[in-house]
Protein backbone atom coordinates (compact mmCIF):
# COMPACT_ATOMS: atom_id res chain seq x y z
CA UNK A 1 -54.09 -43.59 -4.38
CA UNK A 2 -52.17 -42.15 -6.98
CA UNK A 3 -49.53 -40.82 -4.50
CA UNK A 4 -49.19 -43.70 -2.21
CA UNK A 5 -48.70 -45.64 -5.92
CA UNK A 6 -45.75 -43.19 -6.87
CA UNK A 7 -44.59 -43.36 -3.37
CA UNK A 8 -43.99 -47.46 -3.01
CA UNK A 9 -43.34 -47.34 -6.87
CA UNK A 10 -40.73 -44.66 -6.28
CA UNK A 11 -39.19 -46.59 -3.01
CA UNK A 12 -39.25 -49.63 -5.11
CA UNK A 13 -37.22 -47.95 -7.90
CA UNK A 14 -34.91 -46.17 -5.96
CA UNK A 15 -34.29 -49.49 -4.99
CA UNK A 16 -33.85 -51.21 -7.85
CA UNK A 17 -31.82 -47.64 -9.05
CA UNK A 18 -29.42 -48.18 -5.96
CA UNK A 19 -28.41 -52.41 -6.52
CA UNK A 20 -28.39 -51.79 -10.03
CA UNK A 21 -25.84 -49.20 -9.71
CA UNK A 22 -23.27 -50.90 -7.22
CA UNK A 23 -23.79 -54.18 -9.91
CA UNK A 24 -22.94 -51.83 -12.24
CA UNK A 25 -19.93 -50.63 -10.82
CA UNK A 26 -18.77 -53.35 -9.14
CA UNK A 27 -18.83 -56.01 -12.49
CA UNK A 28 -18.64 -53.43 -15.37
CA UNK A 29 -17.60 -50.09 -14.78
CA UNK A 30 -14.58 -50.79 -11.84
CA UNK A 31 -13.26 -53.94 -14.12
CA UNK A 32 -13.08 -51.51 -17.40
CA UNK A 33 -11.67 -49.05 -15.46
CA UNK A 34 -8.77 -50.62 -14.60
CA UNK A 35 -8.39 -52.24 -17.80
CA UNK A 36 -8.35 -49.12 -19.50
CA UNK A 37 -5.49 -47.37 -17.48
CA UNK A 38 -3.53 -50.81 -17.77
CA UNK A 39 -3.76 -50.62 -21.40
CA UNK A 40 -3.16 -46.74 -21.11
CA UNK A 41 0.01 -47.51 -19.21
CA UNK A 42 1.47 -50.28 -21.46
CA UNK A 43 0.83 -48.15 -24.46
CA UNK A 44 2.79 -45.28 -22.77
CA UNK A 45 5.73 -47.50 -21.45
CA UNK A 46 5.89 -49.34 -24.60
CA UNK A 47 5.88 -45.74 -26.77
CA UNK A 48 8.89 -44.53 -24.69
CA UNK A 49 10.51 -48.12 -25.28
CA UNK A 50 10.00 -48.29 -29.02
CA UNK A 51 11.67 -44.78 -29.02
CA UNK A 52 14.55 -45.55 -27.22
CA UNK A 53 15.11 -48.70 -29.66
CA UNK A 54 14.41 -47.44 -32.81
CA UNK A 55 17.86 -45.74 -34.80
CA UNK A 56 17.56 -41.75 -34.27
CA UNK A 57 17.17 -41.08 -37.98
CA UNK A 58 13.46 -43.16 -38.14
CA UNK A 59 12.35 -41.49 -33.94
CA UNK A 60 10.91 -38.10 -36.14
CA UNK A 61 8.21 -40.55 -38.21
CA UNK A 62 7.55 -42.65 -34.73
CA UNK A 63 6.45 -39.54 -33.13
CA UNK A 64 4.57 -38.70 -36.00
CA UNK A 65 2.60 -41.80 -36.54
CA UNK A 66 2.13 -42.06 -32.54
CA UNK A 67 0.22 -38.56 -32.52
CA UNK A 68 -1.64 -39.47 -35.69
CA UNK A 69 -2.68 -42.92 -34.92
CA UNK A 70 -2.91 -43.21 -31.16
CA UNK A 71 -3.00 -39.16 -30.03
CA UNK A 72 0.12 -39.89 -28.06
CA UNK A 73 3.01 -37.57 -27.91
CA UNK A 74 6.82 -39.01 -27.22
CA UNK A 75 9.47 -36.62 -26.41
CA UNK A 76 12.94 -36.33 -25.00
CA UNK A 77 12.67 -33.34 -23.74
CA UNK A 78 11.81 -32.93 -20.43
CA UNK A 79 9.60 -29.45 -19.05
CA UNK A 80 8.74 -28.58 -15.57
CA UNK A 81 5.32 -28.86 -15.88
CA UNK A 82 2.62 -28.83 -12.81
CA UNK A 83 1.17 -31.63 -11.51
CA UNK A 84 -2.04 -32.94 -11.47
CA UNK A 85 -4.31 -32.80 -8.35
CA UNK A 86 -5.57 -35.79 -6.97
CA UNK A 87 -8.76 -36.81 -6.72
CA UNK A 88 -9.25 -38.02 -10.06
CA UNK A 89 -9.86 -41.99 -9.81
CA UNK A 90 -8.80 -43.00 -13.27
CA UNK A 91 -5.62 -40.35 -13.49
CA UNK A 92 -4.43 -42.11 -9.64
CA UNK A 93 -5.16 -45.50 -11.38
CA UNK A 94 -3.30 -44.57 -14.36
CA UNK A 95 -0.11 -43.60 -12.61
CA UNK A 96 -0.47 -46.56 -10.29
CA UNK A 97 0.01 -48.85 -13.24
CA UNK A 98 2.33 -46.39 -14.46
CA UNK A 99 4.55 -47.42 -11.22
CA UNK A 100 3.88 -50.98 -11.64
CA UNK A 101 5.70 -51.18 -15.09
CA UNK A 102 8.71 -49.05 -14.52
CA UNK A 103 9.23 -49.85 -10.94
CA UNK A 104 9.52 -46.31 -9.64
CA UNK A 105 8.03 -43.05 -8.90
CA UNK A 106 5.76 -41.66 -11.41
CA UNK A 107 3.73 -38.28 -11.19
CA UNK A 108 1.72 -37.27 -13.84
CA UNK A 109 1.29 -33.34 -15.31
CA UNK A 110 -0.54 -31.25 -16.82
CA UNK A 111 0.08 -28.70 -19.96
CA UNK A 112 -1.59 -27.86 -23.31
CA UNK A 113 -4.85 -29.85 -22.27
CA UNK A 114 -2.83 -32.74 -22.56
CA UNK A 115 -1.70 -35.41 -19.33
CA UNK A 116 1.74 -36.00 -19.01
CA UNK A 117 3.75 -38.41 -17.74
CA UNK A 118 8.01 -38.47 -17.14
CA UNK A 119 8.78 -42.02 -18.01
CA UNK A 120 12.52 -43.17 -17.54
CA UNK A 121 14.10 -45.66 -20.00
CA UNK A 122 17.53 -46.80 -21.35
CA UNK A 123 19.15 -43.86 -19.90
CA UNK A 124 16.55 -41.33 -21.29
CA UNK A 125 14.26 -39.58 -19.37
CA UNK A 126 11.03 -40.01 -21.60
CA UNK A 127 8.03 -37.31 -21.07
CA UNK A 128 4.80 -38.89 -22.71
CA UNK A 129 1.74 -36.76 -23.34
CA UNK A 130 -1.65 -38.22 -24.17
CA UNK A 131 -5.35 -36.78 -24.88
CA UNK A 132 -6.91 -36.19 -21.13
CA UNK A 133 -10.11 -38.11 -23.10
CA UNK A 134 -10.35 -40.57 -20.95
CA UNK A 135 -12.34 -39.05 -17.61
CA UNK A 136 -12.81 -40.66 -14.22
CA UNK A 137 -16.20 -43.10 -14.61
CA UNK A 138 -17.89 -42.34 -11.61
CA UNK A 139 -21.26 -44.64 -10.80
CA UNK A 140 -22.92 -41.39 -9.38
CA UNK A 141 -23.17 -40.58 -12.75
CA UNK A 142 -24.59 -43.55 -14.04
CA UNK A 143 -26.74 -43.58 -11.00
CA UNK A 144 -28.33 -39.91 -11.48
CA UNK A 145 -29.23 -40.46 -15.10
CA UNK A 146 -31.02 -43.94 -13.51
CA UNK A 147 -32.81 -42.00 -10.62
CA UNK A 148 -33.61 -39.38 -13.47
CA UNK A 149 -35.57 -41.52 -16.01
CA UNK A 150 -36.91 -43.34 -13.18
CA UNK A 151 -38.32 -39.90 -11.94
CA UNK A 152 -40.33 -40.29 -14.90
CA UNK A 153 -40.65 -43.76 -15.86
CA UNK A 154 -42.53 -44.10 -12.44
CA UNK A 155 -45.18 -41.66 -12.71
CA UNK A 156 -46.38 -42.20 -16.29
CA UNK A 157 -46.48 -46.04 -14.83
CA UNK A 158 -48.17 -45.71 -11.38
CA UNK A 159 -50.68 -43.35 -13.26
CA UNK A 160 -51.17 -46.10 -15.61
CA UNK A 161 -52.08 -48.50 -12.94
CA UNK A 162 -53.81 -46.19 -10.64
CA UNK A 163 -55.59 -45.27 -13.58
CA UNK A 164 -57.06 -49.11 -14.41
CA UNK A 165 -57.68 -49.43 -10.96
CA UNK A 166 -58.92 -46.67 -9.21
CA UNK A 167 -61.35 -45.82 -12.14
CA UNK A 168 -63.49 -48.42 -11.34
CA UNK A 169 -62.86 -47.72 -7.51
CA UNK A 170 -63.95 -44.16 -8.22
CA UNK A 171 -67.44 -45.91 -10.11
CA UNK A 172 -68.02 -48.10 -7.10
CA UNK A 173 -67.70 -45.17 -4.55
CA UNK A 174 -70.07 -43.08 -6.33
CA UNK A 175 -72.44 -46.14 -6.74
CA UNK A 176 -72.45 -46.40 -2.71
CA UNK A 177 -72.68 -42.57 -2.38
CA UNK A 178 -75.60 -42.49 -4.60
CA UNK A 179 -76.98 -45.67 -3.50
CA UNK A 180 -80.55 -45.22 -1.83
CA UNK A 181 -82.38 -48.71 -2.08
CA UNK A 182 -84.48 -47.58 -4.83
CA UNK A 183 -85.75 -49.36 -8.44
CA UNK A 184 -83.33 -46.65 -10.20
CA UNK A 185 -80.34 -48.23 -8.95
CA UNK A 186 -77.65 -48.52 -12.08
CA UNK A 187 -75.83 -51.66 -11.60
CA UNK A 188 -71.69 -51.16 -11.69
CA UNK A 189 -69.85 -52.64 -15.20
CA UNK A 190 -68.51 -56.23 -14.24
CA UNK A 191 -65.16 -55.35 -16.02
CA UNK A 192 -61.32 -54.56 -15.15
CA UNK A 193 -59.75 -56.84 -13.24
CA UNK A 194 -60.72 -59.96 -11.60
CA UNK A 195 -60.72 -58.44 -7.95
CA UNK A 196 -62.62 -55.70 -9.17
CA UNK A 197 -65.01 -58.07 -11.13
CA UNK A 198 -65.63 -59.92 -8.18
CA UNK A 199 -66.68 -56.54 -5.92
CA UNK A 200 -68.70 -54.78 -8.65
CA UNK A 201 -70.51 -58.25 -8.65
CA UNK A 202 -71.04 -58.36 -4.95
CA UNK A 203 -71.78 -55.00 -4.88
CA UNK A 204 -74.59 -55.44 -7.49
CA UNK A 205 -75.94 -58.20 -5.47
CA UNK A 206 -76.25 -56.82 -2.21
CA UNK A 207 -77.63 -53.43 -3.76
CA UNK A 208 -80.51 -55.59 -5.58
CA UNK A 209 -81.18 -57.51 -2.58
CA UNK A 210 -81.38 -54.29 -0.18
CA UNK A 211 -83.55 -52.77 -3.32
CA UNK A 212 -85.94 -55.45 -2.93
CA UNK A 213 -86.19 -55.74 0.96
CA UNK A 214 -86.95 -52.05 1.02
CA UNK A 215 -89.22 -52.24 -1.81
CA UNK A 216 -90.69 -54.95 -0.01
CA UNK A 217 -91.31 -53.66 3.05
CA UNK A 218 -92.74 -50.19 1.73
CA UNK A 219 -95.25 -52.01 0.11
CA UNK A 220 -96.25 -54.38 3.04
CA UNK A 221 -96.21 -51.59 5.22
CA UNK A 222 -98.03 -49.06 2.58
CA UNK A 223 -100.58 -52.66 2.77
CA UNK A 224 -101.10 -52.70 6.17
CA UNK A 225 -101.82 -49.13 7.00
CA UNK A 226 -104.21 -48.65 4.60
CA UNK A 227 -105.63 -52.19 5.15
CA UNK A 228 -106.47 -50.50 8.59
CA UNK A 229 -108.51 -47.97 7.77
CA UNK A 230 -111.36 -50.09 7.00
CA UNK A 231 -111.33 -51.29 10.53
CA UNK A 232 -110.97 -47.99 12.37
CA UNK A 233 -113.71 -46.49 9.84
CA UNK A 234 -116.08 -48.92 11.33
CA UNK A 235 -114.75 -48.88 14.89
CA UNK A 236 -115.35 -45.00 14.70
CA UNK A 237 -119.12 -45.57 13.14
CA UNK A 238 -119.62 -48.12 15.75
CA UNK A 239 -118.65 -45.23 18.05
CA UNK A 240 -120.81 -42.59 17.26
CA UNK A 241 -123.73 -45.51 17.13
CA UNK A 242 -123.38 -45.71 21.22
CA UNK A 243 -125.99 -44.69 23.18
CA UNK A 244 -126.56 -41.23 25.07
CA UNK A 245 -125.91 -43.30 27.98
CA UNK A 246 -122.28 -44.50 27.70
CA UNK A 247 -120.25 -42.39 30.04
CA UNK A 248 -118.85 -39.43 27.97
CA UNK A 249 -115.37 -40.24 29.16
CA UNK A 250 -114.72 -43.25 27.94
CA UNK A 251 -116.04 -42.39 24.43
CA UNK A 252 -113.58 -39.57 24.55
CA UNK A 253 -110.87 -42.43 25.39
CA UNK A 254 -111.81 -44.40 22.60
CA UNK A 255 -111.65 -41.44 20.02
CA UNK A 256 -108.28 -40.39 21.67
CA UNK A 257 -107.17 -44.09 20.82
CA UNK A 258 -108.63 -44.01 17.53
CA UNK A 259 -107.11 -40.23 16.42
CA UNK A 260 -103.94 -41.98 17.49
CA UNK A 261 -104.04 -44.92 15.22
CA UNK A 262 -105.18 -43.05 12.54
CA UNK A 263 -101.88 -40.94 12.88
CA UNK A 264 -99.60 -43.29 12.98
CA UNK A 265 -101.37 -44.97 10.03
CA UNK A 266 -101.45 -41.92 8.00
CA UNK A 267 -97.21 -41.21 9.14
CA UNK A 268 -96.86 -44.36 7.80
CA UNK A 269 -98.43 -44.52 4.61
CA UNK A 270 -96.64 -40.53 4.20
CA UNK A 271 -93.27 -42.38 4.39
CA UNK A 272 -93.94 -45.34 2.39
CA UNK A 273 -95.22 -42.55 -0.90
CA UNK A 274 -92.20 -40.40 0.00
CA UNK A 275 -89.41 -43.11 -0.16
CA UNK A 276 -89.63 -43.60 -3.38
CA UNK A 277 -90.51 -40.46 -4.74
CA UNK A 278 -88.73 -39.57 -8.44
CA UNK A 279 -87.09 -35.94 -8.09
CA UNK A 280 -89.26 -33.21 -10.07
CA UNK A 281 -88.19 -29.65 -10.78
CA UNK A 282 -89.88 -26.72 -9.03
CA UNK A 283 -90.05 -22.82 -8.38
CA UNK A 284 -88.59 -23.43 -4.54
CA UNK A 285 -89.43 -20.22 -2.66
CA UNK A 286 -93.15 -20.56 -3.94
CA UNK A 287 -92.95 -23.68 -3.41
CA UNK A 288 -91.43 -23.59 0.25
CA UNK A 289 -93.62 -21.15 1.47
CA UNK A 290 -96.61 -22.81 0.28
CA UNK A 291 -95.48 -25.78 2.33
CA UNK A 292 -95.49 -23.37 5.20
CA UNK A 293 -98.94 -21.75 4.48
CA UNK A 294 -99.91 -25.80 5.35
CA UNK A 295 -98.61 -26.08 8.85
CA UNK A 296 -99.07 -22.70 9.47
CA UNK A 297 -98.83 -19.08 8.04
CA UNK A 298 -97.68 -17.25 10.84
CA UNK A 299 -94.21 -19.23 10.18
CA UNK A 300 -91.38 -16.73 9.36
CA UNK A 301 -88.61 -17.22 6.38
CA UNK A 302 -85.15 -15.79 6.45
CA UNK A 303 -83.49 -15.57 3.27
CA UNK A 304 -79.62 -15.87 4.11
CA UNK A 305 -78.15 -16.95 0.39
CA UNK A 306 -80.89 -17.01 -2.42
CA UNK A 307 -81.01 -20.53 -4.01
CA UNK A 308 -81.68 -21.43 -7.31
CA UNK A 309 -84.81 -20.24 -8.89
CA UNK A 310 -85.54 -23.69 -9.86
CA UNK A 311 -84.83 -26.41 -8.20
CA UNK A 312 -84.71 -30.38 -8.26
CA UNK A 313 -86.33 -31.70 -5.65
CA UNK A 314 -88.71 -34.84 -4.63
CA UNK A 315 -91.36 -32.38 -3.43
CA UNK A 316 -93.52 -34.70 -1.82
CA UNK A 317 -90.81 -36.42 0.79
CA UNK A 318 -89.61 -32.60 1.10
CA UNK A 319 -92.69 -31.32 2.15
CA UNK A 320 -93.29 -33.86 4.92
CA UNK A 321 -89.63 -33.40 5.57
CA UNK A 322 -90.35 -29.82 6.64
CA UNK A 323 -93.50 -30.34 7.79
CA UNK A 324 -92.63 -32.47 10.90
CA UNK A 325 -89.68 -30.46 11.64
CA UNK A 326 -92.23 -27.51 11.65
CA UNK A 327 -94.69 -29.20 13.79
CA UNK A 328 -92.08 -30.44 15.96
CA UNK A 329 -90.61 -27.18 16.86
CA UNK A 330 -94.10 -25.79 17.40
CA UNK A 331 -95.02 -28.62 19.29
CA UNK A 332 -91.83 -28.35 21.72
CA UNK A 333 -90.54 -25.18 21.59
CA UNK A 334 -91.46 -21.54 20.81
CA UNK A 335 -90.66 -18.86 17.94
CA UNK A 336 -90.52 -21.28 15.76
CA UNK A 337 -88.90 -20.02 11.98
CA UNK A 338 -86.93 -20.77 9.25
CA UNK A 339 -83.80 -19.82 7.97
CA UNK A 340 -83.14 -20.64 3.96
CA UNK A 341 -79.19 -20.79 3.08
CA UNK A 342 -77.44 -21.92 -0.29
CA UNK A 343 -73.79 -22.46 -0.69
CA UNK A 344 -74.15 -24.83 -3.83
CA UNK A 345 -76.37 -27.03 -1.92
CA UNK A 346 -79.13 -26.09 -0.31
CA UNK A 347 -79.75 -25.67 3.38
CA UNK A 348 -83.32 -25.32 5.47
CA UNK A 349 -83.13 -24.69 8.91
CA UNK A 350 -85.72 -24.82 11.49
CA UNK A 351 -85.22 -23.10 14.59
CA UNK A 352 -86.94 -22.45 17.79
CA UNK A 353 -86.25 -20.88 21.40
CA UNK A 354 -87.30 -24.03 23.25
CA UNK A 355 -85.84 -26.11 26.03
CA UNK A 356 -83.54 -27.71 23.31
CA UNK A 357 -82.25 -31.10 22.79
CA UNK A 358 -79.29 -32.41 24.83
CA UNK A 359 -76.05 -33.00 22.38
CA UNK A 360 -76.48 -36.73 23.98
CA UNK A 361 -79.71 -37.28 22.80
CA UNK A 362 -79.57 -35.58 18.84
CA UNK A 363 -79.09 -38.60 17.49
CA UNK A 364 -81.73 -41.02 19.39
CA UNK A 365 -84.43 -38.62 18.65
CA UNK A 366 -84.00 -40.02 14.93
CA UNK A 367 -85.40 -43.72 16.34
CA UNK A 368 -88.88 -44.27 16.39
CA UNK A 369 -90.95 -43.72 19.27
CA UNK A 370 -88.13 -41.98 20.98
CA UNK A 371 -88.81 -39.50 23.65
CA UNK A 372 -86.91 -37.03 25.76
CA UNK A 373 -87.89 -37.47 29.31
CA UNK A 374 -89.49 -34.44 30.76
CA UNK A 375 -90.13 -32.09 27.53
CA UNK A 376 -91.33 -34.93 25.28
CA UNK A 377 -94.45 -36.86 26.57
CA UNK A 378 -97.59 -38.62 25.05
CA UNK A 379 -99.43 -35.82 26.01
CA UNK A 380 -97.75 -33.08 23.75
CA UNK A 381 -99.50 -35.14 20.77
CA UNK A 382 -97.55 -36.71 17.54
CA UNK A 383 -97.35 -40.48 16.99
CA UNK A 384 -93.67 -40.33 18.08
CA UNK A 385 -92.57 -41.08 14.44
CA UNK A 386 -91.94 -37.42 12.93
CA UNK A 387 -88.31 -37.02 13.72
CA UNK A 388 -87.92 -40.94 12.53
CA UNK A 389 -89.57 -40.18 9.39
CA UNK A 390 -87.67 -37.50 8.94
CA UNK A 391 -84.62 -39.40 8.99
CA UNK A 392 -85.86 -42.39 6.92
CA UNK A 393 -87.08 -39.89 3.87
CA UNK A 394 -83.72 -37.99 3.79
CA UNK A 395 -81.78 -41.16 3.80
CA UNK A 396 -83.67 -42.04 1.31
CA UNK A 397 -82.92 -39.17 -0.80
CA UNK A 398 -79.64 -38.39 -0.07
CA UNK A 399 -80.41 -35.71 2.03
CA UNK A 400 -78.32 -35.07 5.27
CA UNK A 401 -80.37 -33.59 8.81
CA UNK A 402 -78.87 -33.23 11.73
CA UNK A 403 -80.02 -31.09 15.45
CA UNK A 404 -77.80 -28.67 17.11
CA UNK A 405 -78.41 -25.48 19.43
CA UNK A 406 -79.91 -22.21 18.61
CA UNK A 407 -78.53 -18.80 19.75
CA UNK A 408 -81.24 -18.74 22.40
CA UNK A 409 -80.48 -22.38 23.88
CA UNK A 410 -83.28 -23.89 21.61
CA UNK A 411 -83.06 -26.12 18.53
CA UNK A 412 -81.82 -25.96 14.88
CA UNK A 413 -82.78 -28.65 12.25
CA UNK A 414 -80.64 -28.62 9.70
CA UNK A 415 -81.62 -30.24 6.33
CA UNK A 416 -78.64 -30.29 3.58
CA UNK A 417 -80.14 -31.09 0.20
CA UNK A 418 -77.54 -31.68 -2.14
CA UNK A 419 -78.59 -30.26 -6.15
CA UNK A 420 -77.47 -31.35 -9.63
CA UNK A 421 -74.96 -28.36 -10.98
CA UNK A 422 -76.18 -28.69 -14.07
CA UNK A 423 -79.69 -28.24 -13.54
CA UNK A 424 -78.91 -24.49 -11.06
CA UNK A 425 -80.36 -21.63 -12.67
C-alpha cells in the first residue's frame, strides 16, 4: 500500500512539479528576465551617453562612481577581446536589447571575469564592462529543486497516510486471519476514520453473529447426539432381550445398524468438544506418540526436523485430528506411518502405500459422507465423517490439511500447525 501511495502521490506531484514550473516561467521568471537585461541595457547605453556628455575633466570621477555604485566599467579604449559563446539565454537577451537601443550590431566579450560590450556613441566607440552576476534563469533549475523536495515531501506524507490507514487495515486482516468462530474472538477498535469505523463495525457484527451460529449449533448438535444414546442404550437392551429364536442374522443387522449410529454419534459429539477447545502447552513427542500407542503401536515416527520441546497445542482436537488420519490410512491403504517436520511451524504427515486419492477428488473427500467410488465403500467401516471432521477441527484451529501423493503412489496428509514464537523452546 505504501508503494502504490508513493507511486500516485509521486505521479500526482510530478504533476503538480511540472505546471507549476511552466507557470513559473512563463508569468515570473521569463517576464523578469527580460526586464532585467532591458534595464541592464539602458544602464549600459545610458553610462556610455553620460560619458560622452559630461566635460573630459569630470569623465575620471564618472568612471569612478559607475564602478563603485553600479559595478560598471566605462572606457574609451577599445581591446580585442573574445567573444562570448552563445547559448547563454540572458547574455543573447542582453545584447538583443543592446541592438534595440543603438540600432546596430552589438557582440558582447569576455575578459577579466567581466562581460563586455562595444557600444558606439557621439563619435566614440564606447567599450562597457559589467559584473557577469547576472546568470541565465533557467526553469530546469527551479524545477529540480521542486522535483527534489518533492522526492521527500512525498514519502514522509504517503507514509503518514498509509500509516493512519493501513494500520487499522493491518488489525482487521489479522482479525480475519485469526478469526475461528469461537467465544475468544477480540472485537476490532471502532476508531480511525469513518470508512474504517464503518468496516471494523461490520466486521464485529458478522464475527459475533458467525460466533453465535457456531456456538449454537455445537451445542444443539453436542444435544442431540448425546440425547441419542438413551435411545440406542435401550434399543441395544431390547436386543439382547430377544429370544433364542429370532434368526441370528437379522440380530447381527440390527447391531451392525446400531454400532453405526453409535459412531456417528460418538464422531459427532468428538467434534463438537474439539471445536472449541482452549490451546494448552505440552511435551509433543510424548505426547504424539502416546496418541499413536491409541490407534495403534505398531505405527512408525520419522523425525525429519525436531520441533519444539514444548509445544502449544489444543491436544484434544489434535489427537482426533491424527487419529482419523491414522485410521484412515489403515483403513484404505497399507504401511501406514508418520513423518514429523518443523520449519517454524509444525508439520505431521501421514502416509501410506495405498491406491491413493485422485488430485480431482482431494478436496471432496473433506465433505461429509463423501466416498471414492471403488476403494471407499460402506463396507471398509467409518461413519464417513473422519476426513470431514478433520477438516472442521483444523479450521477451527487454524490449522491447514491438505492430501497429496506419496513416493509409492499412495497418500500423504499433511497437517500444518502454525505455533506462537514466543512460546518455542
Amino acid at each position: 500500500m505504501l508503494a502504490r501511495a508513493n507511486l500516485v502521490l509521486g505521479i500526482s506531484a510530478a504533476a503538480i512539479a511540472l505546471t507549476s514550473i511552466v507557470a513559473l516561467a512563463v508569468f515570473v521568471i521569463l517576464p523578469i528576465e527580460d526586464r532585467s537585461a532591458d534595464d541592464e541595457a539602458g544602464l549600459i547605453v545610458l553610462s556610455a551617453q553620460t560619458w560622452v556628455e559630461l566635460e573630459a575633466a569630470r569623465r575620471p570621477a564618472f568612471e569612478i562612481e559607475m564602478l563603485e555604485n553600479h559595478d560598471l566599467i566605462v572606457s574609451a579604449e577599445t581591446r580585442d577581446l573574445p567573444f562570448v559563446g552563445e547559448g547563454n539565454r540572458y547574455y543573447d537577451l542582453l545584447a538583443s536589447k543592446l541592438r534595440e537601443r543603438i540600432d546596430g550590431p552589438v557582440r558582447l566579450m569576455a575578459s577579466d571575469d567581466l562581460l563586455w560590450a562595444n557600444v558606439p556613441m557621439g563619435g566614440y566607440v564606447m567599450q562597457v564592462g559589467i559584473s557577469p552576476q547576472r546568470q541565465d534563469i533557467e526553469p530546469v533549475y527551479v524545477g529540480f529543486v521542486i522535483v527534489l523536495f518533492g522526492a521527500v515531501i512525498v514519502p514522509i506524507t504517503s507514509g503518514i497516510i498509509v500509516r493512519r490507514v493501513a494500520r487499522p487495515l493491518t488489525r482487521a486482516a489479522h482479525a480475519v486471519e485469526a478469526f475461528r468462530g469461537t467465544e475468544a474472538f477480540q472485537p476490532l477498535p471502532e476508531e480511525g476514520p469513518e470508512e474504517l469505523v464503518t468496516l471494523a463495525a461490520s466486521f464485529n457484527a458478522m464475527a459475533r453473529n458467525v460466533t453465535d451460529l457456531l456456538s449454537n449449533r455445537t451445542t444443539l448438535l453436542a444435544g442431540i447426539s448425546h440425547d441419542l444414546r438413551t435411545p440406542l442404550t435401550r434399543m441395544r437392551f431390547a436386543l439382547e432381550m430377544l429370544p433364542a429364536s429370532v434368526d441370528e442374522k437379522l440380530v447381527e443387522r440390527f447391531e451392525r445398524n446400531l454400532s453405526a449410529m453409535e459412531e456417528l454419534i460418538d464422531d459427532a459429539l468428538r467434534f463438537s468438544r474439539g471445536a472449541g477447545e482452549t490451546p494448552s502447552q505440552v511435551e509433543f513427542q510424548d505426547y504424539l506418540e502416546t496418541i499413536l500407542l491409541d490407534v495403534d503401536e505398531s505405527l512408525d515416527i520419522e523425525w525429519r526436523n525436531t520441533p519444539p520441546r514444548l509445544v502449544e497445542i489444543a491436544t484434544g482436537a489434535f489427537q482426533r485430528v491424527v487419529a482419523n488420519l491414522a485410521r484412515n490410512a489403515q483403513r484404505h491403504g497399507s504401511g501406514a506411518r508418520l513423518a514429523v517436520d518443523y520449519d517454524g511451524d509444525l508439520i505431521v504427515q501421514v502416509i501410506d502405500d495405498g491406491p491413493g486419492i485422485p488430485p480431482e477428488d482431494r478436496e471432496k473427500v473433506f465433505r461429509p459422507f463423501y466416498r471414492l467410488d471403488g476403494s471407499r465403500s460402506r463396507a471398509t467401516g467409518g461413519s464417513g465423517l473422519g476426513l470431514a471432521i478433520v477438516a472442521q477441527l483444523c479450521g477451527a484451529h487454524g490449522w491447514r490439511v491438505r492430501l497429496g501423493a506419496s513416493q509409492s503412489g499412495g497418500t500423504v496428509a499433511e497437517v500444518t500447525v502454525p505455533l506462537p514464537r514466543h512460546r518455542e523452546t
